[in-house]
Protein backbone atom coordinates (compact mmCIF):
# COMPACT_ATOMS: atom_id res chain seq x y z
CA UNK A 1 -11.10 29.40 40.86
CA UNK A 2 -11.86 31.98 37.90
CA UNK A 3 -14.71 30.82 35.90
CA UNK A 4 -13.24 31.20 32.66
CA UNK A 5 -10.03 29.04 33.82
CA UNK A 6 -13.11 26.19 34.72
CA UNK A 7 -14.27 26.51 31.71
CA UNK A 8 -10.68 26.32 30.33
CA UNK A 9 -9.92 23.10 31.75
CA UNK A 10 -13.64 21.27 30.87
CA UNK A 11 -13.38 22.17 26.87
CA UNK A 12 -9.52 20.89 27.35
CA UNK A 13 -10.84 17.80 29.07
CA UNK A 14 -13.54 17.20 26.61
CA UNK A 15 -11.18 17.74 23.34
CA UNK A 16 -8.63 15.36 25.04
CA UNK A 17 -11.58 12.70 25.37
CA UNK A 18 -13.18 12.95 22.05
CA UNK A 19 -9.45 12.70 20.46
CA UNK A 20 -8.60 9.39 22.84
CA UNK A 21 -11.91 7.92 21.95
CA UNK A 22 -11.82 9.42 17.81
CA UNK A 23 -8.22 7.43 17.61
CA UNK A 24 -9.10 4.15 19.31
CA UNK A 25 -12.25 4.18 16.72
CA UNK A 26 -10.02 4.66 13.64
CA UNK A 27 -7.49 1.79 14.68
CA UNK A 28 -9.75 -0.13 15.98
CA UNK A 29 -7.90 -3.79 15.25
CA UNK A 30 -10.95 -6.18 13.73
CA UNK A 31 -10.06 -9.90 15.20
CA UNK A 32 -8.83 -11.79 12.20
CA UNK A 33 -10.76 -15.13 11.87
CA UNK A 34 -8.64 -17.67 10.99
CA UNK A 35 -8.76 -21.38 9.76
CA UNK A 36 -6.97 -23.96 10.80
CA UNK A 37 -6.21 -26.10 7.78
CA UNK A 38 -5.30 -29.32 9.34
CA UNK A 39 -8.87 -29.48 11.19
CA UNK A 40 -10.76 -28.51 7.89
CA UNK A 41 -8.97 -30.99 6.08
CA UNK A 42 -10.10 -33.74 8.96
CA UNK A 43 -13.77 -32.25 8.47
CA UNK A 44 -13.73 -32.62 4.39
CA UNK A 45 -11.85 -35.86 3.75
CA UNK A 46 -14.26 -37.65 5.74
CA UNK A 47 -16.90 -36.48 4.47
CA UNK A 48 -18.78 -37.81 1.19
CA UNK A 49 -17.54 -37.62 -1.53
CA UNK A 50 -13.68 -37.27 -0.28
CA UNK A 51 -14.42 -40.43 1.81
CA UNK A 52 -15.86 -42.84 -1.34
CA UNK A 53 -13.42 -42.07 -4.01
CA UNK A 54 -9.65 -42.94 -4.65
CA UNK A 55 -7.88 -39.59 -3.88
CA UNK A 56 -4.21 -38.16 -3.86
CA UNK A 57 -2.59 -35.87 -1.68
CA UNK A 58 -2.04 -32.37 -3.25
CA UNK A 59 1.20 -31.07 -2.13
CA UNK A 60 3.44 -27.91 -2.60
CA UNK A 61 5.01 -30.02 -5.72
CA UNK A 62 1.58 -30.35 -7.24
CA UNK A 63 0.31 -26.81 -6.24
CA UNK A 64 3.38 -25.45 -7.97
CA UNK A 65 2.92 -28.23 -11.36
CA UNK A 66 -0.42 -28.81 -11.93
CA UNK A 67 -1.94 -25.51 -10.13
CA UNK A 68 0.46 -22.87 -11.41
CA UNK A 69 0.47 -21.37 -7.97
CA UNK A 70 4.07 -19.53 -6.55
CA UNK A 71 4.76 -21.55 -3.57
CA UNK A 72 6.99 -18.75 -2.54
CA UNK A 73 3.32 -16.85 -1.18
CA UNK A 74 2.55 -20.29 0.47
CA UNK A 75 2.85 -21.94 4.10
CA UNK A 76 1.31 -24.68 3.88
CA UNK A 77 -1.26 -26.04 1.76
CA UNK A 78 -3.46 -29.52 2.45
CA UNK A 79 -5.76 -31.13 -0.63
CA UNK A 80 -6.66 -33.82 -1.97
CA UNK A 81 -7.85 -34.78 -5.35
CA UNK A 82 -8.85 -37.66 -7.99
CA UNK A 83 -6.36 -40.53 -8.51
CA UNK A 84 -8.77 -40.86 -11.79
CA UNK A 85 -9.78 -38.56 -14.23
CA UNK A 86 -13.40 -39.92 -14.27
CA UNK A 87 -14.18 -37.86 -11.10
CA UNK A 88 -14.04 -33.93 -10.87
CA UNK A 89 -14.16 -33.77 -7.02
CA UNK A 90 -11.31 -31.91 -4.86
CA UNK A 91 -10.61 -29.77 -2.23
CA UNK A 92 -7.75 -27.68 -1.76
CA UNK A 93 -6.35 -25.43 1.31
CA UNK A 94 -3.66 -23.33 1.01
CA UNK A 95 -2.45 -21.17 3.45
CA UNK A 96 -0.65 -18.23 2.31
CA UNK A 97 1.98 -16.05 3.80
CA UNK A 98 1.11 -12.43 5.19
CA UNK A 99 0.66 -10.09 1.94
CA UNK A 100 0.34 -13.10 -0.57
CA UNK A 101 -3.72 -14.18 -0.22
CA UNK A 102 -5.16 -12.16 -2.77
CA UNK A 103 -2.32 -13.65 -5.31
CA UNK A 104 -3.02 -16.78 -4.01
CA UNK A 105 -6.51 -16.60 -4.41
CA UNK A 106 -6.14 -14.92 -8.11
CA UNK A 107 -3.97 -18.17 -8.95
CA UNK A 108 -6.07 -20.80 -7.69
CA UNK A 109 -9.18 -19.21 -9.73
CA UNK A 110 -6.98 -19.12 -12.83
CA UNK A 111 -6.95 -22.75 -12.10
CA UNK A 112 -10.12 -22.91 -11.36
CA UNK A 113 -11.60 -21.31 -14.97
CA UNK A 114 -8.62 -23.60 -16.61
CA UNK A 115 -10.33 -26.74 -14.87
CA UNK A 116 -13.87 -25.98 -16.23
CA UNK A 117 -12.58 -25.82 -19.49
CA UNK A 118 -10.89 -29.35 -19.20
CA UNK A 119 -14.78 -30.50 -17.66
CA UNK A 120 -16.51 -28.37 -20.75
CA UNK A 121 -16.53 -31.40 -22.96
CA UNK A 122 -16.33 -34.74 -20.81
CA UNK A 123 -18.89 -35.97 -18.56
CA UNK A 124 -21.46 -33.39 -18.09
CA UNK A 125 -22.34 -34.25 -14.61
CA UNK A 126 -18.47 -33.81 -13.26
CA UNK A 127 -18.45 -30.29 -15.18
CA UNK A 128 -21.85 -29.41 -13.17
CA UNK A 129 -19.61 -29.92 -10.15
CA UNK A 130 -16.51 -27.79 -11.19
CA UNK A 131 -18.77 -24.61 -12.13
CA UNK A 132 -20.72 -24.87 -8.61
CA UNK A 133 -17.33 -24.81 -6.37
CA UNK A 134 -16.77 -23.22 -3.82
CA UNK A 135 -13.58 -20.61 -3.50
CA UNK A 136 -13.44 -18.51 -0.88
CA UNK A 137 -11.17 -16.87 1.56
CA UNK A 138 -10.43 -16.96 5.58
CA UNK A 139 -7.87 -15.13 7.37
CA UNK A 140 -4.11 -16.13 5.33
CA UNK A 141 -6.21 -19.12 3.66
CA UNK A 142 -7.70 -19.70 0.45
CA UNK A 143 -9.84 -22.76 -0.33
CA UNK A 144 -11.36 -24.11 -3.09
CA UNK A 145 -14.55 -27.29 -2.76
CA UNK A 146 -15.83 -29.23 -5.96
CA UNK A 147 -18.00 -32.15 -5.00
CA UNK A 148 -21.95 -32.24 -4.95
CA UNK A 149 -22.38 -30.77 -1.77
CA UNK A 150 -19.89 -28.40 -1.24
CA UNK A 151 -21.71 -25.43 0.15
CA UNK A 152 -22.17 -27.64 3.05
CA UNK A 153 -18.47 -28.65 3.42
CA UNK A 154 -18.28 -24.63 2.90
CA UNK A 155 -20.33 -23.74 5.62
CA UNK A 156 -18.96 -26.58 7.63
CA UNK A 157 -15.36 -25.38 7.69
CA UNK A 158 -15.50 -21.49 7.80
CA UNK A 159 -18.39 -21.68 10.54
């Protein structure tokens, strides 16, 4: 075999390998974490405070009412929150559809800001809660924690 036709076929070889191994790097497909919302929910409603206080279920009616969310960019969503207004604790998970977290997400922290401002000016301690939640997104869900120890319910449920 000519040298030069060797030579040929190793620099074809070696172009064909870097451009296999160049285009399995650029779509290389990251494994989504996801959260299932029904075994979070489990996790946070029996824990304190969730556990203690009088809650309600927050449904898609609710979401849509009192959270000024588009349930049309939501799957599912599982919450619960204070039959009384004396209490500021709630959690809320909402999983969205493909293409719709980051509105969701926007929404809920409009919420969010419009709930501290209903906490500014009645009972100081509750309003300490609301401005240390915990938002946060994982995989198609977006979650929201107020309640005195909610980085641990955090880390609890996206761990």
């Amino acid at each position: 075999m000519n040298k030069n036709v060797l030579i040929t076929i190793i620099v074809i070889l070696v172009v064909a390998v870097l451009c296999v191994g160049g285009y399995m790097l650029l779509n290389k497909t990251e494994e989504t974490k996801s959260l299932d919302i029904n075994a979070a929910s489990q996790i946070l409603s029996s824990a304190t405070p969730f556990n203690e206080m009088a809650t309600m279920d927050i449904t898609t009616e609710e979401l849509s009412s009192l959270y000024g969310i588009n349930t049309e960019n939501v799957e599912q969503v599982i919450g619960k929150m204070p039959m009384m207004n004396v209490q500021a604790s709630m959690y809320v998970l909402i999983q969205a559809k493909d293409g719709a977290v980051d509105t969701v997400k926007a929404e809920l922290d409009q919420y969010a800001t419009k709930y501290e401002e209903q906490w500014s000016t009645y009972l100081p301690e509750q309003y300490e809660l609301v401005k240390n939640r915990k938002t946060g997104v994982v995989g198609n869900t977006v979650y929201m924690i107020i309640a005195e120890n909610a980085e641990t319910l955090e880390q609890e449920i996206t761990k």
